[in-house]
Protein backbone atom coordinates (compact mmCIF):
# COMPACT_ATOMS: atom_id res chain seq x y z
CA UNK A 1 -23.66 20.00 -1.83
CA UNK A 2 -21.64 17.02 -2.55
CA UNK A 3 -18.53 16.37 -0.36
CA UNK A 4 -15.16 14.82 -1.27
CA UNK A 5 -15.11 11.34 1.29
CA UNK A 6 -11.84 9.75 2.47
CA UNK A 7 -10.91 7.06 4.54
CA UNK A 8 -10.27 6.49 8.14
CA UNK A 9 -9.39 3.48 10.42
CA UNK A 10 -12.36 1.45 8.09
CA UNK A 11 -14.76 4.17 7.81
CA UNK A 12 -15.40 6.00 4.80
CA UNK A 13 -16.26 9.67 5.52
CA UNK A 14 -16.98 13.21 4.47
CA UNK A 15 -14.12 14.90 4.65
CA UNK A 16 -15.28 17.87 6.87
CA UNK A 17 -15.01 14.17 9.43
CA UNK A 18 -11.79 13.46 9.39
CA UNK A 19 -9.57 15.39 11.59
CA UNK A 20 -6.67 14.81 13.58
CA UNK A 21 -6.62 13.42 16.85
CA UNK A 22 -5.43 16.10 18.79
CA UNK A 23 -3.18 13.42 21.65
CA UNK A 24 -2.29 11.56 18.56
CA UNK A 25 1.82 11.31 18.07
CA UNK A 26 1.57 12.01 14.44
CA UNK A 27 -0.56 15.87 15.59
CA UNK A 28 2.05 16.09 18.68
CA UNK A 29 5.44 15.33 17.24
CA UNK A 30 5.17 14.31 13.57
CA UNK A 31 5.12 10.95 14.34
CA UNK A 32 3.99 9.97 10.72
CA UNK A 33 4.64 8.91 8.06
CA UNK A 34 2.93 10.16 4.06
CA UNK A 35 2.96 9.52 0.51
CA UNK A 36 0.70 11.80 -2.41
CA UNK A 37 -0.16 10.76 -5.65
CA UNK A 38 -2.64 12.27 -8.33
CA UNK A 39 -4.35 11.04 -11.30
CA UNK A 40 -4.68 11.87 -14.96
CA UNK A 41 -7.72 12.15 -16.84
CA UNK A 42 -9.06 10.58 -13.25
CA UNK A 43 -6.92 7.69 -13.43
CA UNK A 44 -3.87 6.86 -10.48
CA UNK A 45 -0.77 7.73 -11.81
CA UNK A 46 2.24 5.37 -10.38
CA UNK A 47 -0.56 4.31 -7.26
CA UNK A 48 1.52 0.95 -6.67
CA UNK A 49 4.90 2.36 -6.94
CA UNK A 50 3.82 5.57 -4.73
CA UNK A 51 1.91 2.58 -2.17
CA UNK A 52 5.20 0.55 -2.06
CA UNK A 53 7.03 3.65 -1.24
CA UNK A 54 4.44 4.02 1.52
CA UNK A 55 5.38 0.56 3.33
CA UNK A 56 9.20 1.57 2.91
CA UNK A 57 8.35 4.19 4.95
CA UNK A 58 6.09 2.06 7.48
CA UNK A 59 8.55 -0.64 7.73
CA UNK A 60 11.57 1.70 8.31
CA UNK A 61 9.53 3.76 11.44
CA UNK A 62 8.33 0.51 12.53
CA UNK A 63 4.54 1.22 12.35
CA UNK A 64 1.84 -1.98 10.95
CA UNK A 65 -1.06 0.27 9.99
CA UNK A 66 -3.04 -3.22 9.99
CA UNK A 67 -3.66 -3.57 6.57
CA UNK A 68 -1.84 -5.53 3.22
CA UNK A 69 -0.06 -3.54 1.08
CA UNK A 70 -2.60 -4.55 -1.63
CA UNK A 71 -5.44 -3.86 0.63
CA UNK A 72 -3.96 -0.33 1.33
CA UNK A 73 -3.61 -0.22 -2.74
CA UNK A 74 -7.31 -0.65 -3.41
CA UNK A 75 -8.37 1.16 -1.06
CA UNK A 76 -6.33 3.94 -2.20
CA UNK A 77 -8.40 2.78 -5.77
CA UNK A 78 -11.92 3.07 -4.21
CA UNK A 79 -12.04 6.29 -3.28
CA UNK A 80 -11.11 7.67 -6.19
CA UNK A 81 -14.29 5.63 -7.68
CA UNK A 82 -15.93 7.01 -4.71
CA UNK A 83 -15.13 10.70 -5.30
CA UNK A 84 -15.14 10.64 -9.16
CA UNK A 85 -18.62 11.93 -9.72
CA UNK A 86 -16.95 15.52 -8.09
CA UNK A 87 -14.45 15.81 -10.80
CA UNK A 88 -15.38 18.30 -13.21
CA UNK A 89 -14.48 16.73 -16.87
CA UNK A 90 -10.80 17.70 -17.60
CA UNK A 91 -9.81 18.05 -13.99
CA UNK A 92 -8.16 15.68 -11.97
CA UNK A 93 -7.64 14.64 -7.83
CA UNK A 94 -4.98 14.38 -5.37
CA UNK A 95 -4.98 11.92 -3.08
CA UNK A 96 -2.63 11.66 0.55
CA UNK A 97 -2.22 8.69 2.93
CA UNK A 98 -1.21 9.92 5.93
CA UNK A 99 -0.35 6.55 8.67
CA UNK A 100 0.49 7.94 12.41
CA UNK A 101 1.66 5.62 14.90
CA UNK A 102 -1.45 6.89 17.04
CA UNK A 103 -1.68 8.23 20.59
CA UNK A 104 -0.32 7.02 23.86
CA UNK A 105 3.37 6.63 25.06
CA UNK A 106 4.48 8.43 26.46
CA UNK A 107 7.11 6.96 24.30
CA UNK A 108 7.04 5.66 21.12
CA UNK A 109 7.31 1.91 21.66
CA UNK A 110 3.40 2.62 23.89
CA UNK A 111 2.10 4.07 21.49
CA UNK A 112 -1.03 2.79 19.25
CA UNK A 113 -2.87 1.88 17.56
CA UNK A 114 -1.87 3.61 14.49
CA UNK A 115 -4.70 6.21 12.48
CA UNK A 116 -4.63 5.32 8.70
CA UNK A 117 -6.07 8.33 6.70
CA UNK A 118 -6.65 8.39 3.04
CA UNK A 119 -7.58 11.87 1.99
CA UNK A 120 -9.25 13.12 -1.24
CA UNK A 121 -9.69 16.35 -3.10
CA UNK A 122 -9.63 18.22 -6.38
CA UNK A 123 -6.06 19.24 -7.77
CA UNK A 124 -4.57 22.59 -7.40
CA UNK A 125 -2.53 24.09 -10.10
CA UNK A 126 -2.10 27.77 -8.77
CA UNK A 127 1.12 27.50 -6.76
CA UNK A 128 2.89 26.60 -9.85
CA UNK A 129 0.74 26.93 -13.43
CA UNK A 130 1.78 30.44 -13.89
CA UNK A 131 5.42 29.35 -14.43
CA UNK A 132 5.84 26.79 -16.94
CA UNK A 133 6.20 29.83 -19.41
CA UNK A 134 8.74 31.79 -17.69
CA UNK A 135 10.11 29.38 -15.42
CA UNK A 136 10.25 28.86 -11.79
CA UNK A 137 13.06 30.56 -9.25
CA UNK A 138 15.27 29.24 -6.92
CA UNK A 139 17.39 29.72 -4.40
CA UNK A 140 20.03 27.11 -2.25
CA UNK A 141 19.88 27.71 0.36
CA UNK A 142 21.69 27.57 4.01
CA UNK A 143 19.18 25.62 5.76
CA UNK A 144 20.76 22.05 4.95
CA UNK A 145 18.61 18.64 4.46
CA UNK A 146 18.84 16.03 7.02
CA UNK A 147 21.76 14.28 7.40
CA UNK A 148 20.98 9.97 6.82
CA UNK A 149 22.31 8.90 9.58
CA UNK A 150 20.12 11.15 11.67
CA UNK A 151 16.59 10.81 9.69
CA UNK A 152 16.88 8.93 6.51
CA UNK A 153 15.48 11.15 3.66
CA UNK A 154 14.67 8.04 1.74
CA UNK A 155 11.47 7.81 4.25
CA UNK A 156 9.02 10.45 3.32
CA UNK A 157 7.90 11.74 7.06
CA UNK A 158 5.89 14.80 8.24
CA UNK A 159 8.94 16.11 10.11
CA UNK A 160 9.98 19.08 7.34
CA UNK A 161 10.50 22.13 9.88
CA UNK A 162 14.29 22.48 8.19
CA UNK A 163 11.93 22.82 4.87
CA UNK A 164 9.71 25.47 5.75
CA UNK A 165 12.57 27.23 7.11
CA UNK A 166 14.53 26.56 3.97
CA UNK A 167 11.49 27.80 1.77
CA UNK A 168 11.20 31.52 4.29
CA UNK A 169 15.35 31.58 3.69
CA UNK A 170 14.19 31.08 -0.10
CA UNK A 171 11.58 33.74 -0.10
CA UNK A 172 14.12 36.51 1.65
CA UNK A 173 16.48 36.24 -1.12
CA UNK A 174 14.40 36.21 -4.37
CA UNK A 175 10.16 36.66 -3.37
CA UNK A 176 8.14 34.08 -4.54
CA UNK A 177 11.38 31.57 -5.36
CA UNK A 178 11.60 27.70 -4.13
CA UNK A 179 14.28 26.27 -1.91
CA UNK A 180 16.68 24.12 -3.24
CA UNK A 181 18.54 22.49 0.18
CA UNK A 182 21.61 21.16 0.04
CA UNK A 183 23.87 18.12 2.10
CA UNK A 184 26.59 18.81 4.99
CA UNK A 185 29.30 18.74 2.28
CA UNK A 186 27.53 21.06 0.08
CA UNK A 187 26.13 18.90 -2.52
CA UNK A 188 23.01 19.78 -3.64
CA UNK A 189 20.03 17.36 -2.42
CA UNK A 190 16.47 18.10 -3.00
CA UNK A 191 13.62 21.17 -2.66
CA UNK A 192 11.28 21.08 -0.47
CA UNK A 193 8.81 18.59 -1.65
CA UNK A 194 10.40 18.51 -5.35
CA UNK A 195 13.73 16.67 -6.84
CA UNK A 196 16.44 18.64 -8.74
CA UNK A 197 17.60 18.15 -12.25
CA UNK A 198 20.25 20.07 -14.44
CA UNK A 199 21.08 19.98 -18.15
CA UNK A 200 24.57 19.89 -18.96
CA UNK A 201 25.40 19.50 -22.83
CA UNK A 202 22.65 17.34 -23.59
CA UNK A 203 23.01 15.10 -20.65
CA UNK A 204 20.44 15.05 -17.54
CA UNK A 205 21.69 14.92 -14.37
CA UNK A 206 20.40 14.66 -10.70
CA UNK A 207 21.44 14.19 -7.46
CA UNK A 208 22.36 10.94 -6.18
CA UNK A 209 19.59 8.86 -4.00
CA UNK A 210 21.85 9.39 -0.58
CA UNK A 211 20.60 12.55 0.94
CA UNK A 212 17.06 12.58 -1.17
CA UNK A 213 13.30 11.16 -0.87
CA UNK A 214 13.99 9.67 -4.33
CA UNK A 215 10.28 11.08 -5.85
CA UNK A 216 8.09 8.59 -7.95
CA UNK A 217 8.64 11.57 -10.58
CA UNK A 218 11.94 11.68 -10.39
CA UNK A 219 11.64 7.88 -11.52
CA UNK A 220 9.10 9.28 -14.52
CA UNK A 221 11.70 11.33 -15.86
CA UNK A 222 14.70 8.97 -15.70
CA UNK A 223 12.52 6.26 -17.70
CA UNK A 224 11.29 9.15 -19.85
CA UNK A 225 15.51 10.16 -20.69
CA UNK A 226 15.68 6.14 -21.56
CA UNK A 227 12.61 6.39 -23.66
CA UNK A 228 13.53 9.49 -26.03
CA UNK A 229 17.61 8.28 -25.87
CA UNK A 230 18.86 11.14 -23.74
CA UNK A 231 21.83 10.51 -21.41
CA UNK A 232 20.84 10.54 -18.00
CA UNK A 233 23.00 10.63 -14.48
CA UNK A 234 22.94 10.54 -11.02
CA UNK A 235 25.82 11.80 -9.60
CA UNK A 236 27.19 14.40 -6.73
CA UNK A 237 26.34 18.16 -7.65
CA UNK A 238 27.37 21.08 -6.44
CA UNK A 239 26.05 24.97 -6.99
CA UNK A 240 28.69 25.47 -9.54
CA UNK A 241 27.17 22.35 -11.70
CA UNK A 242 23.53 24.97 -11.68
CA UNK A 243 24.91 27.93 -11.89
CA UNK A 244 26.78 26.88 -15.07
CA UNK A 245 23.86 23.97 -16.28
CA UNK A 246 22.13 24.82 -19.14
CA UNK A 247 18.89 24.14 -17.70
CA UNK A 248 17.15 23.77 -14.73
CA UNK A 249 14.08 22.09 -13.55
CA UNK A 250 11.84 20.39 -11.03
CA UNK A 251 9.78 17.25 -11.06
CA UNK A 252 6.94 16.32 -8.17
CA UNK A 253 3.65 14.74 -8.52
CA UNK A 254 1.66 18.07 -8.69
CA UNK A 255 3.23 19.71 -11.71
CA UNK A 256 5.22 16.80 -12.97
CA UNK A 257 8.21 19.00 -14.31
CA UNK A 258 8.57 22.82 -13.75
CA UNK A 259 11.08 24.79 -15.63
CA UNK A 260 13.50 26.61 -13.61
CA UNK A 261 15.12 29.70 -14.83
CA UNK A 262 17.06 31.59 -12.27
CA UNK A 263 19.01 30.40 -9.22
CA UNK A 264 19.77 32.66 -6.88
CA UNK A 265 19.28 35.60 -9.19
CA UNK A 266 21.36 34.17 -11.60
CA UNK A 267 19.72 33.03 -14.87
CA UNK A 268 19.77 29.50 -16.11
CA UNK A 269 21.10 29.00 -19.65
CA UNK A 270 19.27 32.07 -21.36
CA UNK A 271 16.58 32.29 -18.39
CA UNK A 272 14.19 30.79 -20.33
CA UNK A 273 12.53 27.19 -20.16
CA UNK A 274 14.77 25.22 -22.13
CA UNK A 275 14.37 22.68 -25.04
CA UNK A 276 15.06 19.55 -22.93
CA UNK A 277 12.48 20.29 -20.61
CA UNK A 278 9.96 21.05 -23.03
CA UNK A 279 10.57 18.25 -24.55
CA UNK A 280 10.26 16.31 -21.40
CA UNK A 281 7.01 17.67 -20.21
CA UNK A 282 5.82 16.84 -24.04
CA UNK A 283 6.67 13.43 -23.28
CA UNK A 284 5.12 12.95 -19.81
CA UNK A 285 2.15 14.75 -21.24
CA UNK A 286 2.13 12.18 -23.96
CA UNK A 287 2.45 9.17 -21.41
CA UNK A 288 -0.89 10.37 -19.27
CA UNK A 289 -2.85 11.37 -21.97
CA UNK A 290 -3.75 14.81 -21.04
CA UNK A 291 -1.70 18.16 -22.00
CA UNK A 292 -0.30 18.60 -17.97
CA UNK A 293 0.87 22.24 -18.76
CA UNK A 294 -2.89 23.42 -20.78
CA UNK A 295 -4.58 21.59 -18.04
CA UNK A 296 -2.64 23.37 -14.34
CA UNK A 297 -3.93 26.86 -16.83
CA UNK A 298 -7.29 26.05 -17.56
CA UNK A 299 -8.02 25.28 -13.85
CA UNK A 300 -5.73 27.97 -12.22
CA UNK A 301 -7.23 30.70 -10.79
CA UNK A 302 -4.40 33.01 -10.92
CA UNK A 303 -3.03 32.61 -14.81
């Protein structure tokens, strides 16, 4: 059977190959740094903007994976050519760079050289298909972001243990519901893996870039806003601005946008997906050329 390949330190390779170095920095203390992008209709979506996010990243932890950012870009290119004779005709890939600053030390500056993976496989849709009818759930929770001065969010890193404990604080409350984490002064910041928006009388609103990862999506829907003449803002918001929005919802390179219609067991608006975010996900869906919401329930296995 046919096997997704991927990259690794020049090699392309099955995937069942490519595993972790066990002494490696990145495996030991999440010495790493990420980035995840997908296609549509099995073309990249955003792959520069999501690759020069990438070096941000590299350049702020201080790792030189040894190759160009434009070299790292085609790559990233090639192997979806490589792998697209495994995509099954109205299904699409995700694709995650992971760059660790490799093994040795035992401190940082010793450590090297760095392992550049590429990774490649089909798209899932089940975590999240099933709601873009009735909405996702969330919860904010107590489990804070980190602050900037100690681990600047704007770097997208492997180090997310105050996320998975934000996402079982999530699950307590409300089963099944998605964190949404919030700053030291209470403002709300970002989920876990996902950027926050609101609807407030016809203007969009999200948080501020301070205390975020500032999501390649998040930039989608902000140029969408410009593109059907909606008002958009980022500004401070607290859990009063969500409790009393009139919508809710989530944007991320899986799902794109996901309606979200209760916050800690309160409803949003009505509880039901709203207009603007319909409209929204029409757009997007428009822009890639594929129907995002038909396509995450064709290939779900739980819908």
């Amino acid at each position: 059977m046919d096997e997704f390949v991927g990259y690794h330190n020049g090699k392309w390779l099955p995937m069942s190959r490519i595993a972790p170095d066990p002494s490696d920095r990145g495996t030991v203390l999440g010495d790493q740094v990420t980035d995840v992008e997908r296609t549509f209709n099995g073309k990249s979506f955003r792959m520069r903007e999501h690759v020069r996010r990438l070096y941000k990243s590299l350049k702020y932890v201080r790792v030189d994976p040894g190759l160009t950012e434009q070299e790292m870009y085609d790559l990233s290119e090639e192997g979806i050519r490589r792998n697209e004779h495994l995509r099954p005709e109205g299904q699409d890939m995700n694709i995650v760079h992971i760059i660790t600053r490799g093994a040795g030390g035992p401190r940082a500056w010793g450590a090297g050289p760095p392992n550049v993976y590429i990774k490649y496989s089909l798209a899932g849709y089940d975590m999240f298909a099933p709601h873009y009818a009735k909405g996702m759930h969330g919860v904010i929770t107590r489990t804070r972001s980190y602050e900037p001065a100690a681990l600047d969010p704007k770097v997208k890193h492997l180090s997310r243990l105050n996320m998975s404990l934000a996402e079982v604080e999530a699950n307590d409350l409300d089963p099944g519901s998605w964190p949404i984490l919030t700053d030291k002064d209470g403002n709300i910041t970002e989920g876990s893996g996902y950027n926050v928006f609101i609807v407030t009388d016809g203007v969009i609103r999200t948080p501020t870039d301070t205390a975020i990862l500032a999501g390649i999506s998040r930039d989608m829907v902000l140029d969408l806003a410009k593109q059907l003449e909606v008002p958009a803002s980022e500004e401070d918001l607290q859990p009063y601005d969500v409790y009393t929005a009139d919508e809710c919802f989530f944007s991320s390179t899986p799902f794109s946008i996901l309606p979200v219609t209760y916050v800690d067991k309160r409803p949003i608006g009505d509880g039901r997906p709203g207009p603007m975010t319909k409209n929204l996900l029409a757009a997007w869906s428009e822009a890639v050329g594929i129907d995002v919401v038909d396509q995450a329930l064709r290939f779900a296995a739980n819908v």
